[in-house]
PDB file of N, CA and C in Angstrom:
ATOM      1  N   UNK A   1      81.833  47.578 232.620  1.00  0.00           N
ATOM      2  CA  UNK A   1      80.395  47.586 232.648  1.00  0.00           C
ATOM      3  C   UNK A   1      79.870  46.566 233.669  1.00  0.00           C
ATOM      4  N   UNK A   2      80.719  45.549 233.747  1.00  0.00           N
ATOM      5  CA  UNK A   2      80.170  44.626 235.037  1.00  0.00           C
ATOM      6  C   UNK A   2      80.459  44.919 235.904  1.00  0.00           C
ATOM      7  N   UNK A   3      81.265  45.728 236.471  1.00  0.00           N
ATOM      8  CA  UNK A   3      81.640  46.239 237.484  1.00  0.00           C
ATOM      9  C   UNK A   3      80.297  47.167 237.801  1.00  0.00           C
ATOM     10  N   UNK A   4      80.099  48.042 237.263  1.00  0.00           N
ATOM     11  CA  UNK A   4      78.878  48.734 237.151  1.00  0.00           C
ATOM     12  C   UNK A   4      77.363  48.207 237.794  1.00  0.00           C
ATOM     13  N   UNK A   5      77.116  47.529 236.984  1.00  0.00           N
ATOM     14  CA  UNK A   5      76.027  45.944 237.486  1.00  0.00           C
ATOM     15  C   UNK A   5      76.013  46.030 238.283  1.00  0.00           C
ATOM     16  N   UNK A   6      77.384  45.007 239.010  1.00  0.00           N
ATOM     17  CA  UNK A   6      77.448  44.965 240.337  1.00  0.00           C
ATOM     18  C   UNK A   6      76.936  46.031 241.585  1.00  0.00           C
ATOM     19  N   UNK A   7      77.611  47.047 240.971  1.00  0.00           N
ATOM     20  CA  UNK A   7      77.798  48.109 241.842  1.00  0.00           C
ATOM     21  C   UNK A   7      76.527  48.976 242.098  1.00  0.00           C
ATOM     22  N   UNK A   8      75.763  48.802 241.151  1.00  0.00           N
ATOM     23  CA  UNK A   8      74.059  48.974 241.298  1.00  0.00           C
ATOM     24  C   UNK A   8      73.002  48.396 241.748  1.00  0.00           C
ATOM     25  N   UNK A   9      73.472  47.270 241.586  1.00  0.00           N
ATOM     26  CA  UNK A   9      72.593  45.728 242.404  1.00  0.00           C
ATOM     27  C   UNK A   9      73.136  45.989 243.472  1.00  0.00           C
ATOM     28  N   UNK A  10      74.241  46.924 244.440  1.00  0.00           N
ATOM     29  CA  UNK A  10      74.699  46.891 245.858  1.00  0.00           C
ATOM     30  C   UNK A  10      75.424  45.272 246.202  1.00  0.00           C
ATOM     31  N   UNK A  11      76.092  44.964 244.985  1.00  0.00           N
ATOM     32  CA  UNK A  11      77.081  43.579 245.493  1.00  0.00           C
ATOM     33  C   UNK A  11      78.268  44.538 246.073  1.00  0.00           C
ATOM     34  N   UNK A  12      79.014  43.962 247.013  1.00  0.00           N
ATOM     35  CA  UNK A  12      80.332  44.022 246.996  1.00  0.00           C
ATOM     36  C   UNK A  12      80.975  43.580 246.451  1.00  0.00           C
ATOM     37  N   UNK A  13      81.496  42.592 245.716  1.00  0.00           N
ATOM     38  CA  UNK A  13      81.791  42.235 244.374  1.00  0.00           C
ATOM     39  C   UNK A  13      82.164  43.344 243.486  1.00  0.00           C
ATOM     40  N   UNK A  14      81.286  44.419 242.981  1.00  0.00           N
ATOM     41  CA  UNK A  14      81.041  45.028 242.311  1.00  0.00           C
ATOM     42  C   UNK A  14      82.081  46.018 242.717  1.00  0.00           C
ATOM     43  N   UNK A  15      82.832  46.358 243.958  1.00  0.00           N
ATOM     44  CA  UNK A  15      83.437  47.428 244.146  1.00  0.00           C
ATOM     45  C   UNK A  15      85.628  46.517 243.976  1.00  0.00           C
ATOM     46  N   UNK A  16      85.087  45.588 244.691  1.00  0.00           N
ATOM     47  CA  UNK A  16      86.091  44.260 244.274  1.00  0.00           C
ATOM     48  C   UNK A  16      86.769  44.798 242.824  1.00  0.00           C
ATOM     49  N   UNK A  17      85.777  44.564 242.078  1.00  0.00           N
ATOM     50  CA  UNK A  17      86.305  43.898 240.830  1.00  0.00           C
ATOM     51  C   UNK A  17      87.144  45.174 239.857  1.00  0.00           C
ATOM     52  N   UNK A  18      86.058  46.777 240.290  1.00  0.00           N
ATOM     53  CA  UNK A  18      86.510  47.978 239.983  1.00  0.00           C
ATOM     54  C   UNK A  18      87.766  48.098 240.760  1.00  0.00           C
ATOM     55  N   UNK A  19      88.005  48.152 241.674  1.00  0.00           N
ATOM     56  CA  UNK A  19      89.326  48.138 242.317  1.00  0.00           C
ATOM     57  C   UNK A  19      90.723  47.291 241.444  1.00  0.00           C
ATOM     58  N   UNK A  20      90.339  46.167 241.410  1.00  0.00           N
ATOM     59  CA  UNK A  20      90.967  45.148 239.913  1.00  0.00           C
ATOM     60  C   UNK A  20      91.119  45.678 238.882  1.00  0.00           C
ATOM     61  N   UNK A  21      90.253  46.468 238.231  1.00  0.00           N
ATOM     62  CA  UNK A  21      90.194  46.895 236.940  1.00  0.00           C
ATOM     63  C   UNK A  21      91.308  48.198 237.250  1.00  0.00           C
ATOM     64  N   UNK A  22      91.146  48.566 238.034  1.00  0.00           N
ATOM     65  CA  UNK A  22      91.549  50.444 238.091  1.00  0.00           C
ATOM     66  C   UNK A  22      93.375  49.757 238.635  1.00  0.00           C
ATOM     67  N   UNK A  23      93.528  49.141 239.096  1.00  0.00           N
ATOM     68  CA  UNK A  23      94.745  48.441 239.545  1.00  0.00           C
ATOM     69  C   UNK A  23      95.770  48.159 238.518  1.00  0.00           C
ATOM     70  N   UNK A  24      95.108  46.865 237.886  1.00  0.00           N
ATOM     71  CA  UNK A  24      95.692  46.611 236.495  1.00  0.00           C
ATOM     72  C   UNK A  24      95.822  47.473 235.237  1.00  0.00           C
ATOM     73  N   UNK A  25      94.680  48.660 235.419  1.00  0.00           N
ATOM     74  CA  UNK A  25      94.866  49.330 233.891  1.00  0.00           C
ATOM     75  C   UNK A  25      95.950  50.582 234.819  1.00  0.00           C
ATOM     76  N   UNK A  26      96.025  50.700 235.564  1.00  0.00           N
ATOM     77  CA  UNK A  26      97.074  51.754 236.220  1.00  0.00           C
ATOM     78  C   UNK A  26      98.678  50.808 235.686  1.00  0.00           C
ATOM     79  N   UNK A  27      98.503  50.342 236.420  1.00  0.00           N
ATOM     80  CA  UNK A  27      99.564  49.326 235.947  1.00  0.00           C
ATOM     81  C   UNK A  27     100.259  49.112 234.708  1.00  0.00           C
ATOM     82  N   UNK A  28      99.641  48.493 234.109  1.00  0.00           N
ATOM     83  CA  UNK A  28      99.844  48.526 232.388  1.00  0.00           C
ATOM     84  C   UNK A  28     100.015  49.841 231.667  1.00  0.00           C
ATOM     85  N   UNK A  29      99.519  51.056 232.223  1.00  0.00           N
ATOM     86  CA  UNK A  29      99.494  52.442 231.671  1.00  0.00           C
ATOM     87  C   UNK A  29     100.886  52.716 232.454  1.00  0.00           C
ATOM     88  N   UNK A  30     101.238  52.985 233.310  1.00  0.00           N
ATOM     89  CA  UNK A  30     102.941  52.798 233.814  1.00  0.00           C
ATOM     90  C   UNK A  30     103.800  52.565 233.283  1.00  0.00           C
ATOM     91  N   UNK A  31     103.771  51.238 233.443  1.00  0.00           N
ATOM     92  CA  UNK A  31     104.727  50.358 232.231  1.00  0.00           C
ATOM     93  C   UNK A  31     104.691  50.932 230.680  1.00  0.00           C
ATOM     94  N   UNK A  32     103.527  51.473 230.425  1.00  0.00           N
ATOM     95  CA  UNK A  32     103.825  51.679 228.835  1.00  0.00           C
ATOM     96  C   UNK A  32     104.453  53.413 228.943  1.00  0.00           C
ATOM     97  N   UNK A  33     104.464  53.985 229.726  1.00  0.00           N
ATOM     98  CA  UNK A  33     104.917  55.299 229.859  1.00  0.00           C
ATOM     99  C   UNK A  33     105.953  54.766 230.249  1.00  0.00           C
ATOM    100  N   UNK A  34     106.644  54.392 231.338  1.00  0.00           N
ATOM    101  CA  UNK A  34     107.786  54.324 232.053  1.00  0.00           C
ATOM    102  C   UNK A  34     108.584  53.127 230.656  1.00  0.00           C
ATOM    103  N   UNK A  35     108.324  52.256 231.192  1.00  0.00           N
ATOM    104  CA  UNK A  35     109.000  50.599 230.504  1.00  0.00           C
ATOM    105  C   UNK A  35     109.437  51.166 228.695  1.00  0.00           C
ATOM    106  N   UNK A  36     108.455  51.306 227.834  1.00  0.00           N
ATOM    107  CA  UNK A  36     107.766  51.236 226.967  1.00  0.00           C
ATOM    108  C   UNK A  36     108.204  52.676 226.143  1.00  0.00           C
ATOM    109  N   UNK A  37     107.738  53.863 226.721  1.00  0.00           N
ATOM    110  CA  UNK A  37     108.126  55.020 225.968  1.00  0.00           C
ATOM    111  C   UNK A  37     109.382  55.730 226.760  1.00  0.00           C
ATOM    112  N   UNK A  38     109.467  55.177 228.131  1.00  0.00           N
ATOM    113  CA  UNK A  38     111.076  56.414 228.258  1.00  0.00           C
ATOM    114  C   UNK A  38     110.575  57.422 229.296  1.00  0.00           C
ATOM    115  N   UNK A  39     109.640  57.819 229.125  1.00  0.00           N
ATOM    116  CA  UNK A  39     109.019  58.996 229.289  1.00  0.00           C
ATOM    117  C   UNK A  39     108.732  59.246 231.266  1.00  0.00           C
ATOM    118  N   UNK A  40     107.928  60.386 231.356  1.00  0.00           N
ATOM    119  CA  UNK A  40     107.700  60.578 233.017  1.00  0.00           C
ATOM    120  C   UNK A  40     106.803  61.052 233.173  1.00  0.00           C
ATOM    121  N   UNK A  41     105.970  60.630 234.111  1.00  0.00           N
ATOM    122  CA  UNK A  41     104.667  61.436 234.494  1.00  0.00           C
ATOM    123  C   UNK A  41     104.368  62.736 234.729  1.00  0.00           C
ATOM    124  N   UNK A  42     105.166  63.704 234.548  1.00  0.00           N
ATOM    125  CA  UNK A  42     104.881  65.080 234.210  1.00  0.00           C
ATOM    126  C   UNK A  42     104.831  65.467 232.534  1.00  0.00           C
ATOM    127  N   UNK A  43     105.066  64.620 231.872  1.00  0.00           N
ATOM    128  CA  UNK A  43     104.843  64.596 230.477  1.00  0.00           C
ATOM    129  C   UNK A  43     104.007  64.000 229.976  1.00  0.00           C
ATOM    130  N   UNK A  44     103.364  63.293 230.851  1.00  0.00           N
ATOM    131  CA  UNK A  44     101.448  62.442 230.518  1.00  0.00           C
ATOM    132  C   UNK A  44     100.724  63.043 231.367  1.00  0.00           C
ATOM    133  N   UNK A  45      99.984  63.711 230.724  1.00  0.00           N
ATOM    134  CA  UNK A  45      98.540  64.082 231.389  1.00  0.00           C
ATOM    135  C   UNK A  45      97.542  63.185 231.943  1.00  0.00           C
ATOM    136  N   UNK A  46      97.630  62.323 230.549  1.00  0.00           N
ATOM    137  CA  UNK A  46      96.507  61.645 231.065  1.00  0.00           C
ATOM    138  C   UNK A  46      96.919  60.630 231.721  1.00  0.00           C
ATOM    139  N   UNK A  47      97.985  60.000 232.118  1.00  0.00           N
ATOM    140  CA  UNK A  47      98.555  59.029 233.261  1.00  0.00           C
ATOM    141  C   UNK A  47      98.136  60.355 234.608  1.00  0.00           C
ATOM    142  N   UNK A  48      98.064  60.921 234.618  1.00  0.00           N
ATOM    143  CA  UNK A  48      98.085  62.088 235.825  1.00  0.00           C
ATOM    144  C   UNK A  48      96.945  61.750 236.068  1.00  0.00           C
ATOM    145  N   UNK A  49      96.211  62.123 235.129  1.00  0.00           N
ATOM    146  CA  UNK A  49      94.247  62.003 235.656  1.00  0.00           C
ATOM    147  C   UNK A  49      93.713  60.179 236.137  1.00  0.00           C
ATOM    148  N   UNK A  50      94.645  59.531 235.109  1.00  0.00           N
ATOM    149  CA  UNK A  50      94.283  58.110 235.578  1.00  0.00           C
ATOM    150  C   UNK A  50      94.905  57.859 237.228  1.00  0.00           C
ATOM    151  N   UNK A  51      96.067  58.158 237.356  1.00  0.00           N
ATOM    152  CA  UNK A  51      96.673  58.222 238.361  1.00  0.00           C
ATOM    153  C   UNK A  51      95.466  58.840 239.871  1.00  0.00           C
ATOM    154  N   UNK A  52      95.311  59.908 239.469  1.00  0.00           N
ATOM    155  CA  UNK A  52      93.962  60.600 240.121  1.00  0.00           C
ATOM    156  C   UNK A  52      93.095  59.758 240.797  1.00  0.00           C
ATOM    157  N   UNK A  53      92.224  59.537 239.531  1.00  0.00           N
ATOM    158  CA  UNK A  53      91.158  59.071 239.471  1.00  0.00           C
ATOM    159  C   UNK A  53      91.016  57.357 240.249  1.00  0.00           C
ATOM    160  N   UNK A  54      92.382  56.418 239.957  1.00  0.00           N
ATOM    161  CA  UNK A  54      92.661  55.361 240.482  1.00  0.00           C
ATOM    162  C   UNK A  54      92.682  55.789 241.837  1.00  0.00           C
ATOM    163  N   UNK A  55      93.611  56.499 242.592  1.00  0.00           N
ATOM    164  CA  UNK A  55      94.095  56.875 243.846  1.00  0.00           C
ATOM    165  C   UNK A  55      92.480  57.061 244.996  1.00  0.00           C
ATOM    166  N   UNK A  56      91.455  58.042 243.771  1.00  0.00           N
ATOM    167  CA  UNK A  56      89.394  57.841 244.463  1.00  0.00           C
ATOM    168  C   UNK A  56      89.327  56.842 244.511  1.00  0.00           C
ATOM    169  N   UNK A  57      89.014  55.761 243.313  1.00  0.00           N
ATOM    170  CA  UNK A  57      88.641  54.803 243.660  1.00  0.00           C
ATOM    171  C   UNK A  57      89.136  53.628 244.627  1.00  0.00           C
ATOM    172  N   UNK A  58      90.453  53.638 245.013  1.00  0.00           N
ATOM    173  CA  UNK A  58      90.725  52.332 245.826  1.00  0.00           C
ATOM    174  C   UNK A  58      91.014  53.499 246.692  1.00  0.00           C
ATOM    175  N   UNK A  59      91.456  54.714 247.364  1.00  0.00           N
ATOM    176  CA  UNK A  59      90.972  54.976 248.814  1.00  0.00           C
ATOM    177  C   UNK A  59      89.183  55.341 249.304  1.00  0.00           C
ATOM    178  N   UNK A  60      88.272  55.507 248.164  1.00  0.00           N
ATOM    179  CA  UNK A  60      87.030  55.402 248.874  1.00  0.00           C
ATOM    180  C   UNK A  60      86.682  53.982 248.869  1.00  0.00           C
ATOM    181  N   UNK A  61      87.161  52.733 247.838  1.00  0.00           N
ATOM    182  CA  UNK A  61      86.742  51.384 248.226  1.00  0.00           C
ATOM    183  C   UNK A  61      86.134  51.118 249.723  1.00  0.00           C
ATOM    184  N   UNK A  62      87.298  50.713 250.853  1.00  0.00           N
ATOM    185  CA  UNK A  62      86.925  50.797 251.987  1.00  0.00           C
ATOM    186  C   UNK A  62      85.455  51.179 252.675  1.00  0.00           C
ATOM    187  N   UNK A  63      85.472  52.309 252.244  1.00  0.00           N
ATOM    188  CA  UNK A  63      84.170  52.599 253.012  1.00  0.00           C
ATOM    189  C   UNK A  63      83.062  52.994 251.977  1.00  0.00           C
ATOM    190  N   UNK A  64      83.001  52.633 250.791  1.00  0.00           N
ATOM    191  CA  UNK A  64      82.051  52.193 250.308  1.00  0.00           C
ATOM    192  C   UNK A  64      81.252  50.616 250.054  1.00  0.00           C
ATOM    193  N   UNK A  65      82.382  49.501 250.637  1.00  0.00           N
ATOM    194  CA  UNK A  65      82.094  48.571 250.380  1.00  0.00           C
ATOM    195  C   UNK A  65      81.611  48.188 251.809  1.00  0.00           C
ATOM    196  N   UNK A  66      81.811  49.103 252.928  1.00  0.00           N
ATOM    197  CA  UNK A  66      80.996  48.643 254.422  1.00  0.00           C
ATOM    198  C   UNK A  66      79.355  48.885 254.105  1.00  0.00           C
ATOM    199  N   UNK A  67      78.912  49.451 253.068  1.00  0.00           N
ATOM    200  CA  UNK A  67      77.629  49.505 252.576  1.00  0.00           C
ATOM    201  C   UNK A  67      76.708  48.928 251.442  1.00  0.00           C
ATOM    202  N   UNK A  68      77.406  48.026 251.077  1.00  0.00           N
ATOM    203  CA  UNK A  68      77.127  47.302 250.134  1.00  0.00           C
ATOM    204  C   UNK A  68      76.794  45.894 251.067  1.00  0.00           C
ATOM    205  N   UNK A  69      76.235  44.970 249.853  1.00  0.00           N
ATOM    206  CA  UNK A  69      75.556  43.376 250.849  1.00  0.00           C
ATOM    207  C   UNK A  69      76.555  42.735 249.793  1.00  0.00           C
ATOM    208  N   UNK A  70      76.330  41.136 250.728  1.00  0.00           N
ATOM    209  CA  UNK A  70      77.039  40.263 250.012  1.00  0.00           C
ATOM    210  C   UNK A  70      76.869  39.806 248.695  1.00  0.00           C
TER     211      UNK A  70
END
């Protein structure tokens, strides 16, 4: 949700910190599929969609954050 804030007030910050968030919860969702259950990403869906959905957000970062202010 602060990420959000940010990202409405036009901080860059705000795209920062979502990038962080989407990083680490990718991360930790990995590990608990891979590390944790055994398992493989054709047998999680929803690691697929997070996977997805992470992959938008930190390749549009870049050029959404050339439009944002300090």
């Amino acid at each position: 949700m602060f990420a959000a804030v940010l990202l409405i007030r036009g901080k860059r910050r705000g795209i920062d910190f979502a990038c962080a968030i989407m990083a680490t919860d990718l991360a930790a969702n990995w590990y608990a599929v891979h590390g944790i259950q055994h398992s493989s990403l054709a047998a999680q869906p929803g690691l697929q969609r997070l996977t997805g959905f992470a992959a938008l957000v930190l390749g549009t970062a870049p050029f959404i954050r050339r439009h944002l202010t300090k």
